[in-house]
C-alpha atoms as a PDB file:
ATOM      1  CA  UNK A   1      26.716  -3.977 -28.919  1.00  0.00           C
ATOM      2  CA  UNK A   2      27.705  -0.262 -28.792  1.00  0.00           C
ATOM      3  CA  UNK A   3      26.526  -0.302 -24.742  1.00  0.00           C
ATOM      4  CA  UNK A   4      23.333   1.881 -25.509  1.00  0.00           C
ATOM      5  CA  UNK A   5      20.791  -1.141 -24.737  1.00  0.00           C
ATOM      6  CA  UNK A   6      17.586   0.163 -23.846  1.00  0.00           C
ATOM      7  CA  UNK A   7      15.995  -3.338 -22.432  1.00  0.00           C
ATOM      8  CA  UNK A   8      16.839  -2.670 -18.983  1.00  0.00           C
ATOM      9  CA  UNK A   9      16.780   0.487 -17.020  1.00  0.00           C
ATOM     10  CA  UNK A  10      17.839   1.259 -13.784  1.00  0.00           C
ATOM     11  CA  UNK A  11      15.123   1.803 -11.361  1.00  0.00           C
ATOM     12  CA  UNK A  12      15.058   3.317  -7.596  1.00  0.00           C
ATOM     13  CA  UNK A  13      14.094   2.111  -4.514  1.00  0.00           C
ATOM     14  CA  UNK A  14      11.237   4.818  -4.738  1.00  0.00           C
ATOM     15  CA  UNK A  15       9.537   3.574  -7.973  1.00  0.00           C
ATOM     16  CA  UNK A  16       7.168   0.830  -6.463  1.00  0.00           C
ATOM     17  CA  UNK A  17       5.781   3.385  -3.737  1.00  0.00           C
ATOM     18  CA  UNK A  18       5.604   6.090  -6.475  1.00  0.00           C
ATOM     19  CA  UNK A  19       3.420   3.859  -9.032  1.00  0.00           C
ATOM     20  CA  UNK A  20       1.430   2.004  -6.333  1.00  0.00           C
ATOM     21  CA  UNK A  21       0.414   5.845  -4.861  1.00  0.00           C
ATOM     22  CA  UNK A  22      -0.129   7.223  -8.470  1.00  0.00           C
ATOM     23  CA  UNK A  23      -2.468   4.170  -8.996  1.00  0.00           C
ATOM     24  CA  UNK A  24      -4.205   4.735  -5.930  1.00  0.00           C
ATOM     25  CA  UNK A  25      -4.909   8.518  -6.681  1.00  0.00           C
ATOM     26  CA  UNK A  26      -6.027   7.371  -9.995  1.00  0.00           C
ATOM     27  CA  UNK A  27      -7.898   4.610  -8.563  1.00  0.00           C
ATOM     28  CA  UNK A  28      -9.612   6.794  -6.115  1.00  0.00           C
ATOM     29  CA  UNK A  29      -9.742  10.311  -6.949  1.00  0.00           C
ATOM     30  CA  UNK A  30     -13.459  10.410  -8.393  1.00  0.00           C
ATOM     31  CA  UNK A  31     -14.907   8.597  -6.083  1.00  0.00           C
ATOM     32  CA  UNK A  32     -17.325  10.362  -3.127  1.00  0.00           C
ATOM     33  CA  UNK A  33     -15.745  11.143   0.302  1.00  0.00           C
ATOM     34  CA  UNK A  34     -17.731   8.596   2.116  1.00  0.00           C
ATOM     35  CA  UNK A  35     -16.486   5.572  -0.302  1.00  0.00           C
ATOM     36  CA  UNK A  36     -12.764   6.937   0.054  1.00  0.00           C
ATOM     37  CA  UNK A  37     -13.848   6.675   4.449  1.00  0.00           C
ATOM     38  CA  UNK A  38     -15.285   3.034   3.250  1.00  0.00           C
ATOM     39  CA  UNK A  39     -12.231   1.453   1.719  1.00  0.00           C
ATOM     40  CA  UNK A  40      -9.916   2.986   3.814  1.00  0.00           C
ATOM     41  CA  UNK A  41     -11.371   1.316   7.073  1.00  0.00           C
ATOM     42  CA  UNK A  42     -11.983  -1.751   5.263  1.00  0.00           C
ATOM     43  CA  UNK A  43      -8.263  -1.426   4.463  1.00  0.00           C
ATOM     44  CA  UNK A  44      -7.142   0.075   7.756  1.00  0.00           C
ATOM     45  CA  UNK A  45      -9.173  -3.018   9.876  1.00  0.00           C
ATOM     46  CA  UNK A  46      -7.591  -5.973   7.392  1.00  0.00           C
ATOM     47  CA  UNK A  47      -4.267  -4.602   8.149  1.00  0.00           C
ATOM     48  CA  UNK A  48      -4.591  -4.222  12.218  1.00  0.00           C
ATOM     49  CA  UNK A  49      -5.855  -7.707  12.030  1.00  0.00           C
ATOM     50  CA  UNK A  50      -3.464  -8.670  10.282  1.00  0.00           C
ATOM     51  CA  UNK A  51      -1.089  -7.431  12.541  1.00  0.00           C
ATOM     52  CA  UNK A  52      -2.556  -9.207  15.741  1.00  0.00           C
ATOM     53  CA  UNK A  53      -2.801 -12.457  13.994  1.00  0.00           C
ATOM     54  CA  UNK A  54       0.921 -12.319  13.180  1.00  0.00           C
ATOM     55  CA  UNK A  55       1.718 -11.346  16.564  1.00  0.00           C
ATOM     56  CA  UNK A  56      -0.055 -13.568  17.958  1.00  0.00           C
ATOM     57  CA  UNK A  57       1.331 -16.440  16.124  1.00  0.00           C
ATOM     58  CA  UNK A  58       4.886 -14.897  16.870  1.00  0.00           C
ATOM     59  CA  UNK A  59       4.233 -14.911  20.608  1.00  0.00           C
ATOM     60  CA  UNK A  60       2.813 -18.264  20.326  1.00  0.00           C
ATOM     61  CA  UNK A  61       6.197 -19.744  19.005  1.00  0.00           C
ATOM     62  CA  UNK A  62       8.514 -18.040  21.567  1.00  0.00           C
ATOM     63  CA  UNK A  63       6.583 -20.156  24.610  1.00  0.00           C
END
């Protein structure tokens, strides 16, 4: 091998972020204003509950 393999590339810590967001602006971006306000409280209230079940459960096993 002459070093010039092509079956691996080297990849940022910025790629997943930048490919999730460009899939969610695909995703998204025709949709009306009031289903964009939809999902993003259905989102938004799945991950604050989220977060007060796992602190919960984290408070619960320092007692």
């Amino acid at each position: 091998m002459d070093g010039a393999d092509t079956d691996q590339a080297l990849a940022s810590k910025w790629d997943i972020p930048f490919i999730l967001f460009g899939a969610i602006r695909v995703a998204f971006g025709d949709l009306p204003v009031w289903a964009k306000v939809l999902v993003l409280g259905l989102v938004g209230s799945v991950a604050v509950w989220t977060a007060i079940t796992w602190l919960r459960v984290r408070r619960g096993r320092v007692r």
